[in-house]
Protein backbone atom coordinates (compact mmCIF):
# COMPACT_ATOMS: atom_id res chain seq x y z
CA UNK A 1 -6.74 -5.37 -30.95
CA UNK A 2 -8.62 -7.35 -33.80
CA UNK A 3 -6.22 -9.91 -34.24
CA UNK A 4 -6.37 -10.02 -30.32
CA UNK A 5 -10.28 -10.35 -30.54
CA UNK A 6 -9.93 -13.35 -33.11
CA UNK A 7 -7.34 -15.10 -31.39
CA UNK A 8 -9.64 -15.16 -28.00
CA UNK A 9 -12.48 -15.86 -29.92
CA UNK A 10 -11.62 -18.77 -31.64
CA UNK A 11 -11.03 -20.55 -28.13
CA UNK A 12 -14.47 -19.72 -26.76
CA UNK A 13 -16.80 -20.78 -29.26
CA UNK A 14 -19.21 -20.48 -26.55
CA UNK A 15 -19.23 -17.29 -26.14
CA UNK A 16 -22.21 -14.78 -26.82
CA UNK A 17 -21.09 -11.26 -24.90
CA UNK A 18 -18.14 -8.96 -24.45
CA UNK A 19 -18.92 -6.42 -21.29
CA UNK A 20 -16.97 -3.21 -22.14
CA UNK A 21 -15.68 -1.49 -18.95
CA UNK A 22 -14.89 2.64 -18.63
CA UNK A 23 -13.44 3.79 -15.61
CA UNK A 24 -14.47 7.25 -14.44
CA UNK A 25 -12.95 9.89 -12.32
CA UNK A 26 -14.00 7.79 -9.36
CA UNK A 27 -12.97 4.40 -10.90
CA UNK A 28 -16.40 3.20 -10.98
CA UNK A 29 -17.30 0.75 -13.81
CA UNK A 30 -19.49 2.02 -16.50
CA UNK A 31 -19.90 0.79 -20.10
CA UNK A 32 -22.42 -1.70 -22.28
CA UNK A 33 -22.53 -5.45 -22.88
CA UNK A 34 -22.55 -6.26 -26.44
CA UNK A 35 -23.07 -9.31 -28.63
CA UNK A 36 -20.24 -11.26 -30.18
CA UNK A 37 -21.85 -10.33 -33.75
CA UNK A 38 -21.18 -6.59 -33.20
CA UNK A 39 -18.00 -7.18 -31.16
CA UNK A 40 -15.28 -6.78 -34.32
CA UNK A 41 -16.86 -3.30 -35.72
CA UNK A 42 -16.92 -1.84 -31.94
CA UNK A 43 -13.14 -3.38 -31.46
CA UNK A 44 -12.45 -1.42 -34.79
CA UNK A 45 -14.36 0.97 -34.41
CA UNK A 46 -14.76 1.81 -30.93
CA UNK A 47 -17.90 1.99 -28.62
CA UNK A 48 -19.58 4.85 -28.59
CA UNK A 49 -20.55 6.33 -24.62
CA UNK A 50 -21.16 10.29 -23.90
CA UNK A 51 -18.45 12.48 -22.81
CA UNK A 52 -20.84 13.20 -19.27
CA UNK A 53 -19.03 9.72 -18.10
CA UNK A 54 -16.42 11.79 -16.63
CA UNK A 55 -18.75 14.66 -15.32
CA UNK A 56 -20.80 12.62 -12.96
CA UNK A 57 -20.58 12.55 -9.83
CA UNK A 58 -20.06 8.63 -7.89
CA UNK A 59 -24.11 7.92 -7.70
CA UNK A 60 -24.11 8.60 -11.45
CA UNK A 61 -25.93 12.23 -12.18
CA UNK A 62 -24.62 14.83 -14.51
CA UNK A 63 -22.89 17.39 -13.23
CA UNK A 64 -23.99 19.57 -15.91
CA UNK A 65 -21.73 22.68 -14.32
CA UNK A 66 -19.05 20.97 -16.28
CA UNK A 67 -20.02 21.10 -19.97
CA UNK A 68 -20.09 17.23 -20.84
CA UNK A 69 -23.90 17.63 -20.68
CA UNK A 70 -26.65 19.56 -22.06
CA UNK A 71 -24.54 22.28 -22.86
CA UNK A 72 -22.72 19.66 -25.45
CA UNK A 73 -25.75 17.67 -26.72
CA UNK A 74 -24.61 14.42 -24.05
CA UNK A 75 -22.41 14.05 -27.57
CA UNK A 76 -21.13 10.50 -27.48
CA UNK A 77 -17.06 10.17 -28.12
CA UNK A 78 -15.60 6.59 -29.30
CA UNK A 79 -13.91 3.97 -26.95
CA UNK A 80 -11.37 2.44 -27.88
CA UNK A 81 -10.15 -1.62 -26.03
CA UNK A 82 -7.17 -1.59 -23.96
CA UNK A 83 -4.56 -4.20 -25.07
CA UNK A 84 -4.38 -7.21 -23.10
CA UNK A 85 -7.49 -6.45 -20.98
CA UNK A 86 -9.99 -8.86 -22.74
CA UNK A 87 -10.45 -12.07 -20.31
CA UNK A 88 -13.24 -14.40 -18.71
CA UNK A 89 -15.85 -13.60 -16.65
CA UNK A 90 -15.52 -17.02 -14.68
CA UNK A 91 -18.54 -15.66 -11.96
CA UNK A 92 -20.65 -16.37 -15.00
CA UNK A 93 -21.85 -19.06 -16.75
CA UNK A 94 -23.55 -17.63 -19.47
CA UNK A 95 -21.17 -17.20 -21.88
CA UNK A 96 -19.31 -13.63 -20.73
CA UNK A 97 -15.64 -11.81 -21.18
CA UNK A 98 -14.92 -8.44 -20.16
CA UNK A 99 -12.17 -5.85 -21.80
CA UNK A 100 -11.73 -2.43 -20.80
CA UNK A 101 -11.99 1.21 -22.86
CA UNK A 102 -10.66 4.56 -22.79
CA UNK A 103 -12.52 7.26 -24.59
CA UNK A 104 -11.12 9.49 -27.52
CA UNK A 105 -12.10 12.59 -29.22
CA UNK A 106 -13.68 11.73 -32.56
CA UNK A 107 -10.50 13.09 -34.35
CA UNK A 108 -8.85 10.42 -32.29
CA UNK A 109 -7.34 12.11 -29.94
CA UNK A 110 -6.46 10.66 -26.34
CA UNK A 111 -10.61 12.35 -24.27
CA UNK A 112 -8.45 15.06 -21.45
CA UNK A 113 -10.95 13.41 -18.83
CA UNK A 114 -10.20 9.64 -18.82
CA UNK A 115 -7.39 9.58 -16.22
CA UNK A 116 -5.57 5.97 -18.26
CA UNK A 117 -4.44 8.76 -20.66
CA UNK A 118 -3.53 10.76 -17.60
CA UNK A 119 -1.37 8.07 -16.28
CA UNK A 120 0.00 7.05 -19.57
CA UNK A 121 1.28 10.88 -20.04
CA UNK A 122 2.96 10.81 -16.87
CA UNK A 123 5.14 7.29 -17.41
CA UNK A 124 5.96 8.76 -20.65
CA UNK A 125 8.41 11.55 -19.04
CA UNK A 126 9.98 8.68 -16.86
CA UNK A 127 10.67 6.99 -20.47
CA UNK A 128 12.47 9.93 -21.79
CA UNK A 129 14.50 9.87 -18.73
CA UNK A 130 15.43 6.17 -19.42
CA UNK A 131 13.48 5.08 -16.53
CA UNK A 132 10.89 2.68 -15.21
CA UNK A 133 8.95 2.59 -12.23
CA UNK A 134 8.22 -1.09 -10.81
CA UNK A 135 5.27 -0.82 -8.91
CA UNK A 136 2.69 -3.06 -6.51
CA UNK A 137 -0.75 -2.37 -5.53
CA UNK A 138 -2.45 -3.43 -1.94
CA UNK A 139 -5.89 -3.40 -1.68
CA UNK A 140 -8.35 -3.20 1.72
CA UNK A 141 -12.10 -4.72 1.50
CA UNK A 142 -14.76 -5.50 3.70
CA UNK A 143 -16.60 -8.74 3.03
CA UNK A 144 -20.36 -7.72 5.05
CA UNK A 145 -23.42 -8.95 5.05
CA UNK A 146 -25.79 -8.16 1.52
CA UNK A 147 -28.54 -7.15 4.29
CA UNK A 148 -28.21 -3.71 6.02
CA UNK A 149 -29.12 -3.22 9.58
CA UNK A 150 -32.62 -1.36 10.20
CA UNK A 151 -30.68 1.96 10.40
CA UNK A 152 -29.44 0.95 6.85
CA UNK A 153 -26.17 0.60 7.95
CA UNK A 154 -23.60 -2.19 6.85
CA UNK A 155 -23.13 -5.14 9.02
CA UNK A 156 -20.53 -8.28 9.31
CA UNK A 157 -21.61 -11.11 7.17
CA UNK A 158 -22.80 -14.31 8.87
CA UNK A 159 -19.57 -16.95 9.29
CA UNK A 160 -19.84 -19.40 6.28
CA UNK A 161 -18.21 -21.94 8.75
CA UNK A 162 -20.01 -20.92 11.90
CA UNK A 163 -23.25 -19.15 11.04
CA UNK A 164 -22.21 -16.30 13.60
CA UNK A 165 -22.01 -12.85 13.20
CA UNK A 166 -18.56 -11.41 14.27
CA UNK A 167 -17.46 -8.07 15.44
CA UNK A 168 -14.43 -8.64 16.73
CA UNK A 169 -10.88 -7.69 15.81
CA UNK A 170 -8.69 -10.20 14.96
CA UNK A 171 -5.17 -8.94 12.80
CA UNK A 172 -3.39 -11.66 10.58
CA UNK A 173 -6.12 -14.36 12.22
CA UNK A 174 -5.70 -17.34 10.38
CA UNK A 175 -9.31 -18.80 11.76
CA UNK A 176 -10.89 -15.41 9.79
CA UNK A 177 -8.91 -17.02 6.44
CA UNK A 178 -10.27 -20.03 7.15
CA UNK A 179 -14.29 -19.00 7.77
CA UNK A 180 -13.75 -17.51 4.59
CA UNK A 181 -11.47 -19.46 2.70
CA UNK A 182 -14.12 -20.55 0.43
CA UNK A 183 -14.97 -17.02 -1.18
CA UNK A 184 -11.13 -15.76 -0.86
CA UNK A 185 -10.17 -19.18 -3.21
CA UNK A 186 -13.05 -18.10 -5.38
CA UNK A 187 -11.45 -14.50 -5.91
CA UNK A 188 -8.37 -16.22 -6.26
CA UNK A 189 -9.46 -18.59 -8.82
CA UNK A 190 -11.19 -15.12 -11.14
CA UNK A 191 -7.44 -13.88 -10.45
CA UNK A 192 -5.99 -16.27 -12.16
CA UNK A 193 -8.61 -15.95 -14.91
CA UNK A 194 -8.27 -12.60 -15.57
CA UNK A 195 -4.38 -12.21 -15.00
CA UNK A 196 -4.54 -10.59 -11.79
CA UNK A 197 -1.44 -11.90 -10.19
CA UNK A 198 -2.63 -11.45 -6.65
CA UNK A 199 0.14 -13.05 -4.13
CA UNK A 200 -1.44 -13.12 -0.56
CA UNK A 201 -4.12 -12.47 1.63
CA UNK A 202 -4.24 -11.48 4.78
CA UNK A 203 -6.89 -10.94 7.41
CA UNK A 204 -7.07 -7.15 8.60
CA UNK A 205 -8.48 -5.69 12.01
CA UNK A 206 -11.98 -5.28 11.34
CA UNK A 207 -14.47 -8.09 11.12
CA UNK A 208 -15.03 -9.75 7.68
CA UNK A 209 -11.99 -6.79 6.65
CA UNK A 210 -9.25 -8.44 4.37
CA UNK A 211 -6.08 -7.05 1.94
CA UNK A 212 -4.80 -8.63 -1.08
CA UNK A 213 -1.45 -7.79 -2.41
CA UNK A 214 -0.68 -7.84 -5.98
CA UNK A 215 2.55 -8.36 -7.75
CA UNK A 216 5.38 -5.94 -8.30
CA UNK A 217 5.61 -5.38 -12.24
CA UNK A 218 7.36 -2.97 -14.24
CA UNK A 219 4.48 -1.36 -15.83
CA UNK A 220 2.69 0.95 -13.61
CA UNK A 221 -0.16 1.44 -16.16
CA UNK A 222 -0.90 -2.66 -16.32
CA UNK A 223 -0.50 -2.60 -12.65
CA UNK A 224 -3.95 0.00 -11.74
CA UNK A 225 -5.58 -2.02 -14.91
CA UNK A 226 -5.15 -5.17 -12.89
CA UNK A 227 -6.16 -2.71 -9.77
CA UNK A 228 -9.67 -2.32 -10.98
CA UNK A 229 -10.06 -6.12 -12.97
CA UNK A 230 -9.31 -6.68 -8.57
CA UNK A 231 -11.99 -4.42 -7.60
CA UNK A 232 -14.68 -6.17 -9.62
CA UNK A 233 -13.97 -9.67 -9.33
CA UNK A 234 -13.91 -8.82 -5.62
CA UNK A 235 -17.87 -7.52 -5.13
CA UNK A 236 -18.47 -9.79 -7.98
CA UNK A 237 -17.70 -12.68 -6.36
CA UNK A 238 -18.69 -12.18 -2.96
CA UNK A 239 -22.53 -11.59 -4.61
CA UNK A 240 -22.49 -14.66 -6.37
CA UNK A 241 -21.14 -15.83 -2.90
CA UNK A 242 -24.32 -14.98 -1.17
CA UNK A 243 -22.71 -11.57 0.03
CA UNK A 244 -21.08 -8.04 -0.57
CA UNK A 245 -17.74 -6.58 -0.78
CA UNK A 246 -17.26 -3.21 -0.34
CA UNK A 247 -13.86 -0.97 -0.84
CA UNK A 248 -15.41 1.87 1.05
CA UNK A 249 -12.74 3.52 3.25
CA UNK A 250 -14.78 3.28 6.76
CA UNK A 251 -17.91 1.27 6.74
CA UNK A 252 -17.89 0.89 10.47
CA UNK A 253 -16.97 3.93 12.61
CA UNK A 254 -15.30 2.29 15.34
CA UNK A 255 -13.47 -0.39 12.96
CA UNK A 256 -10.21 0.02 10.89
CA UNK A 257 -10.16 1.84 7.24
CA UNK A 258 -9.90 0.63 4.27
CA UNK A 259 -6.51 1.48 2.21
CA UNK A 260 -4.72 1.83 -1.11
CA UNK A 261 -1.31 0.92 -0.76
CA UNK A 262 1.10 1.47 -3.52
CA UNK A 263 4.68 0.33 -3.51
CA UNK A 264 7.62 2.36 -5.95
CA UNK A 265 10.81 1.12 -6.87
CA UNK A 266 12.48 2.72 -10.04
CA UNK A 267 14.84 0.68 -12.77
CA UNK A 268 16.98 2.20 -15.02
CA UNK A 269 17.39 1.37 -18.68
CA UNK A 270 19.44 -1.80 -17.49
CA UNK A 271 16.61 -2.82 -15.25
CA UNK A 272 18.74 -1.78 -12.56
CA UNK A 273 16.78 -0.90 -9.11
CA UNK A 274 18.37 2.99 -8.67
CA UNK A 275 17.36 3.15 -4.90
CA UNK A 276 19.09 0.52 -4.03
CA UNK A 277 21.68 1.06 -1.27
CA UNK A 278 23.31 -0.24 1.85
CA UNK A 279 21.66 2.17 3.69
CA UNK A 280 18.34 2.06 4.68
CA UNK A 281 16.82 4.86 3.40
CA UNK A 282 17.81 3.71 0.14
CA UNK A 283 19.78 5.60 -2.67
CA UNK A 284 20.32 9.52 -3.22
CA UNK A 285 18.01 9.08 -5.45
CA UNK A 286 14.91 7.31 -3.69
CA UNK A 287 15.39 10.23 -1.17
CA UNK A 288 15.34 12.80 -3.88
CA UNK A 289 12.15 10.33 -4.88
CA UNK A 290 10.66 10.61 -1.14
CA UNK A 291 11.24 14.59 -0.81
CA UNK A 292 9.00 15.23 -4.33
CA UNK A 293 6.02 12.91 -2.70
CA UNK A 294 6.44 14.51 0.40
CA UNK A 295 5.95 17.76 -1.31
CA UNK A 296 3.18 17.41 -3.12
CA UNK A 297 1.02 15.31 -0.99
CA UNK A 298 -1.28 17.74 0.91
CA UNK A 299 -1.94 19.20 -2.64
CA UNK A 300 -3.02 15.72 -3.41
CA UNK A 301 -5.85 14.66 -0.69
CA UNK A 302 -8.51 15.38 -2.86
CA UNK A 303 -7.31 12.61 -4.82
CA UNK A 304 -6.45 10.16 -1.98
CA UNK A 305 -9.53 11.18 -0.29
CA UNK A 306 -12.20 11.59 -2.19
CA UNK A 307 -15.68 11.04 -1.05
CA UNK A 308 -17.08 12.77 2.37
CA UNK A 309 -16.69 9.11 3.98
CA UNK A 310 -13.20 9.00 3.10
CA UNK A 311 -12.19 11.65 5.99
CA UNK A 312 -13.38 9.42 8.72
CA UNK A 313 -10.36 7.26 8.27
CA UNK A 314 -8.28 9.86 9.86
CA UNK A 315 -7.73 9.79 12.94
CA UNK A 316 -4.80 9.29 15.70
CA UNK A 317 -3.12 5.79 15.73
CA UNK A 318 -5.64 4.11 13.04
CA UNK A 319 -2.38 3.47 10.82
CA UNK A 320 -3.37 6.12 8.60
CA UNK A 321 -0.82 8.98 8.23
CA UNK A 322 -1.83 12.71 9.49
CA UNK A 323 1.27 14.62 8.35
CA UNK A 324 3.57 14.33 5.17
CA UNK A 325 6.22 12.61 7.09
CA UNK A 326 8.41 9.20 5.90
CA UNK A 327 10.58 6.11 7.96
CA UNK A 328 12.37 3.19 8.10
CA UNK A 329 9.48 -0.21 8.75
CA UNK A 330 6.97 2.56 10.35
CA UNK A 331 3.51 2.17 9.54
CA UNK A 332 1.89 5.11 10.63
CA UNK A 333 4.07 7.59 8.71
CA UNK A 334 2.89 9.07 4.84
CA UNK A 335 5.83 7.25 2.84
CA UNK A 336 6.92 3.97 4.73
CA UNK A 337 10.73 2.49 3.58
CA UNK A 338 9.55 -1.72 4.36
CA UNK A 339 12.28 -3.94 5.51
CA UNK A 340 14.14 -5.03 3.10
CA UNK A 341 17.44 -6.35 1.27
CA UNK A 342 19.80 -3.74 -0.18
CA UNK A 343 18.49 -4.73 -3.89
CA UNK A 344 14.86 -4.38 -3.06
CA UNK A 345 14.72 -0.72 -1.60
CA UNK A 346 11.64 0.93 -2.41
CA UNK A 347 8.83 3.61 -0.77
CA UNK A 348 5.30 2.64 0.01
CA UNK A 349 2.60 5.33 -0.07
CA UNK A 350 0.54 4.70 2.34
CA UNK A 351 -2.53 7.82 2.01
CA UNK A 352 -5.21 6.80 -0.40
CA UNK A 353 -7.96 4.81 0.57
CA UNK A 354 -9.17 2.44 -1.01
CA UNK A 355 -12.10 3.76 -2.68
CA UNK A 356 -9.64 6.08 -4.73
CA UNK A 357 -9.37 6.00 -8.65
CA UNK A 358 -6.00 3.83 -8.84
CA UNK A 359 -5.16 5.31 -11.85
CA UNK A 360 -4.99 9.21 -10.23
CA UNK A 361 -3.57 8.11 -7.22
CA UNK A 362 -0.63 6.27 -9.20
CA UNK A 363 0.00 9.78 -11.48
CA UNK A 364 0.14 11.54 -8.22
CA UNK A 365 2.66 9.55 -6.71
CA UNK A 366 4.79 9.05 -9.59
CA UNK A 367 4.20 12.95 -10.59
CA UNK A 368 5.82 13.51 -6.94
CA UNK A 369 8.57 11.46 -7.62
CA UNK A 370 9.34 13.27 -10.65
CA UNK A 371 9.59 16.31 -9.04
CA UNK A 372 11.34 14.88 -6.74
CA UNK A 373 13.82 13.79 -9.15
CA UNK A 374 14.02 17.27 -10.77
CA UNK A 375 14.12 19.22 -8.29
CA UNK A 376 17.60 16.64 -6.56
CA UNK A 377 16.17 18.01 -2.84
CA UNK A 378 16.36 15.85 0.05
CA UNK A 379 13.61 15.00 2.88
CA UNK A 380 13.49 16.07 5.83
CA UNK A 381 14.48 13.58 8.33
CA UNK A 382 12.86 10.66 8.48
CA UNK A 383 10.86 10.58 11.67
CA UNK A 384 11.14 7.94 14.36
CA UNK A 385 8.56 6.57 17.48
CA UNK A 386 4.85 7.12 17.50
CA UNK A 387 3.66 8.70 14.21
CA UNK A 388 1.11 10.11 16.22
CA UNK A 389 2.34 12.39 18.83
CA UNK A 390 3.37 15.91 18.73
CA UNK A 391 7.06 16.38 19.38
CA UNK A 392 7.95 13.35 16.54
CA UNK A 393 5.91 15.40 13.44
CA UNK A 394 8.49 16.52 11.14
CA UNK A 395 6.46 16.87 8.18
CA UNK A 396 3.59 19.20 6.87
CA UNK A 397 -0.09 18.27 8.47
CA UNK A 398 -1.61 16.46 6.28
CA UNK A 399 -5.79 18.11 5.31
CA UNK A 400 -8.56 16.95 7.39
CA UNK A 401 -11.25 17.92 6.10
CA UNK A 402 -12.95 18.11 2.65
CA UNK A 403 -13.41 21.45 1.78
CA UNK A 404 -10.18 22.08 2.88
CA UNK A 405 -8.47 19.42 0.38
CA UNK A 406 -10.51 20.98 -2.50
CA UNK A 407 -9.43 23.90 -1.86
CA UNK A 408 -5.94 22.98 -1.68
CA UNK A 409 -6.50 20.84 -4.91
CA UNK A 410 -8.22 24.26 -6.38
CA UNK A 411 -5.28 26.10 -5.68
CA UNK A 412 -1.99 23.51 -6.69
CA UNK A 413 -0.22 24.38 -9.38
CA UNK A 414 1.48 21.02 -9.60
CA UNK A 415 -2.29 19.71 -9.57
CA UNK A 416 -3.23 21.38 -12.78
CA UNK A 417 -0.04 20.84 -14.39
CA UNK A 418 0.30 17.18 -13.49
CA UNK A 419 -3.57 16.67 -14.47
CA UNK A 420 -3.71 19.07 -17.16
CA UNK A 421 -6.23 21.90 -17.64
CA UNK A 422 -9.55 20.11 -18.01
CA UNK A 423 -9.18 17.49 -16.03
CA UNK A 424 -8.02 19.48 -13.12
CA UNK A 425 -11.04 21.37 -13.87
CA UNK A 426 -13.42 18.40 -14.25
CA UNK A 427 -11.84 16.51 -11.13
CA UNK A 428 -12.54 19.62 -8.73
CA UNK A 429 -15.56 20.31 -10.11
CA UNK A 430 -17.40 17.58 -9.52
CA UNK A 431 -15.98 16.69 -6.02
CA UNK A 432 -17.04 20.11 -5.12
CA UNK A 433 -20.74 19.22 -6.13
CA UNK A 434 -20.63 15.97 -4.60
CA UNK A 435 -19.28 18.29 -1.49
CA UNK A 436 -22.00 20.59 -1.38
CA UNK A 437 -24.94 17.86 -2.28
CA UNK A 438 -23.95 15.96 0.73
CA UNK A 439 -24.08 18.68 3.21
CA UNK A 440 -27.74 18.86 1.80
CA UNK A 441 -28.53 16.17 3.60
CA UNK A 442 -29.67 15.96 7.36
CA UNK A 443 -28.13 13.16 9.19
CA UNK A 444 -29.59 10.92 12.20
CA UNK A 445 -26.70 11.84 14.19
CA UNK A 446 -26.84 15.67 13.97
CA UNK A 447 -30.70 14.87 14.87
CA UNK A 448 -30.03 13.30 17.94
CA UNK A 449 -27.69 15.34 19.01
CA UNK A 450 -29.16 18.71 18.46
CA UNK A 451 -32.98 18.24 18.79
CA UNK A 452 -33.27 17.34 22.76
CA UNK A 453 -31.53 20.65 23.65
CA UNK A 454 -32.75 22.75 20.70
């Protein structure tokens, strides 16, 4: 990573600050700028954050239940760069790059909580197995307005083009592309600076609501890195664009979700696709894939949803899937097989929202498909029709409801094998806090709805 540091470096003579960027058990950015005259002996060296990164909860407080914080001293634990990660921060004009971290015990040791580790555990049984997943990320976002309305509530943002507010609904438009082609090219533009190979953009159903799709690559661990890079540029550049972004899974209530989309594909040692097959539920083998995702995926809502706003994104025919159920070009089912030729069969998740930590949600996945693979069952059927109605629901029901996917998360097996003792622990832990500090809270809603007849 030095010789990685001095090659960058000696093409930027301009520059004065490196920020260093750890992703926590909710994917938010933490970390600390520092100045290029210190930046070689924390490259070597690592930089030095507390272990309590990974037992906060979203807003950033302790959960000292776990043991990261008083209990421990808030003892600090080195972080190491991330290969390849160090690019421009083109937003800024002041002389910025970024690189990401991953935190290690002091013996040097890969920290149990940082979930890169997790996820680089997990694609290291598919390469004893002589196999490699190829992988794409989608990504949901709401551009809205960087004032909130006088309930405090997100709004659309003004038109750049127009100067009105919209709140209409308006799938693939290509007018909403073109009110806002001026901050989508500026995303597109940090892409490109930071090696984000995003391919397209489309305009979703809510107002000022748009997806991004990023390029397949064979390296599922590069592929959530360049997840998150997304993530930032995106709010990022929208500020410096005189708004927000948000990846929230349901700012609006009566307005689409937000998603995480992740497509799978698997090559052999040949770089062979394996599911590929004539028929279009692929191979033997991407159904042995689809069964192991299938089976695990209740046990894993507490990763795919996993903030008390998450929830509100299901419901009945919102394209969100309600049971563990997969088909051929069908959008409201779990595990979705898109249209394709026979070469380029592959499954696309279709749970998490976007708010999720990409790097759990991709170990989840891939941790079904393993067992998938292991256990050489099949699916059920795949279902046909509306996703949505009774008689079609092959699959398991899907959680709705929080405490209910922490418990289920509590009780998995596969969760605390997959995630390993202590982050298992820390995960649920947390999420159970953040559970029981929001229902703390007394709502406007619940107000007006109980106080006239109580």
């Amino acid at each position: 990573m030095l010789s990685e540091l001095a090659a960058y470096l000696a093409t930027r003579p301009g520059l004065r600050f490196i920020d260093l960027l750890l992703h926590d058990i909710h994917g938010v950015d933490r970390g600390k700028r520092v100045d290029i005259a210190s930046a070689r002996s924390t490259f070597a060296n690592g930089l030095l954050l507390p272990g309590s990164m990974f037992g906060m909860d979203v807003s950033g407080g302790t959960v000292q239940a776990t043991g990261l914080g008083f209990d421990e001293g808030d003892a600090d634990r080195p972080c190491l760069p991330v290969a390849g990660t160090l690019v421009d921060v083109p937003w800024l004009d002041h002389g910025v790059a970024q690189a990401q971290v991953t935190m290690h015990e002091r013996d040097g040791r890969p920290f149990a909580g940082d979930p890169r580790h997790l996820l680089q555990r997990v694609l290291g049984q598919f390469a004893a197995l002589g196999l490699t997943p190829v992988v794409a990320v989608e990504l949901e976002f709401y551009l809205i307005d960087s004032q909130r309305t006088a309930s405090s509530l997100p709004q659309p943002p003004l038109s750049p083009l127009t100067g009105r507010r919209e709140y209409r609904t308006q799938i693939n438009s290509m007018i909403d592309l073109d009110e806002y082609s001026g901050v989508l090219a500026a995303i597109d533009r940090a892409c490109h600076a930071q090696a984000v190979p995003s391919t397209s953009a489309l305009a979703e159903y809510g107002p000022g609501q748009f997806e991004v799709n990023l390029q397949h690559i064979d390296d599922a661990l590069t592929a959530c890195d360049q997840a998150v890079r997304f993530k930032r540029i995106v709010k990022c550049v929208a500020r410096h664009q005189g708004m927000d972004a948000t990846f929230l899974p349901k700012p609006y209530a009566d307005m689409a979700g937000s998603g995480l989309h992740v497509h799978v594909s698997l090559n052999d040692a040949q770089g062979r696709n394996v599911f590929a097959a004539e028929h279009p539920l692929g191979s033997e083998l991407m159904q042995q894939a689809a069964a192991g995702m299938l089976a695990t995926m209740a046990d894993g809502m507490a990763i795919f949803a996993p903030l008390a706003n998450s929830w509100r994104r299901f419901r009945p025919e919102a394209y969100v899937p309600l049971t563990a159920d997969w088909s051929v070009n069908n959008r409201g089912a779990a595990l979705r097989v898109p249209v394709s030729d026979a070469g380029n069969r592959r499954l696309e998740h279709r749970v998490a929202g976007a708010e999720a930590n990409p790097y759990l949600v991709m170990s989840w996945i891939l941790g079904g498909l393993l067992k998938g693979l292991a256990g050489q069952r099949m699916p059920q059927a795949p279902l046909e029709g509306n996703a949505y109605t009774g008689t079609q629901q092959l699959g398991e029901a899907l959680p709705r409801y929080w405490p209910t996917a922490l418990d289920r998360f509590d009780q998995s097996s596969f969760a605390r094998e997959l995630l390993g003792p202590e982050l298992h622990r820390l995960y649920a832990m947390v999420k159970r806090h953040e559970l029981d500090e929001f229902n703390t809270h007394v709502t406007p809603q619940e107000c007006a709805v109980y106080l006239p007849a109580l």
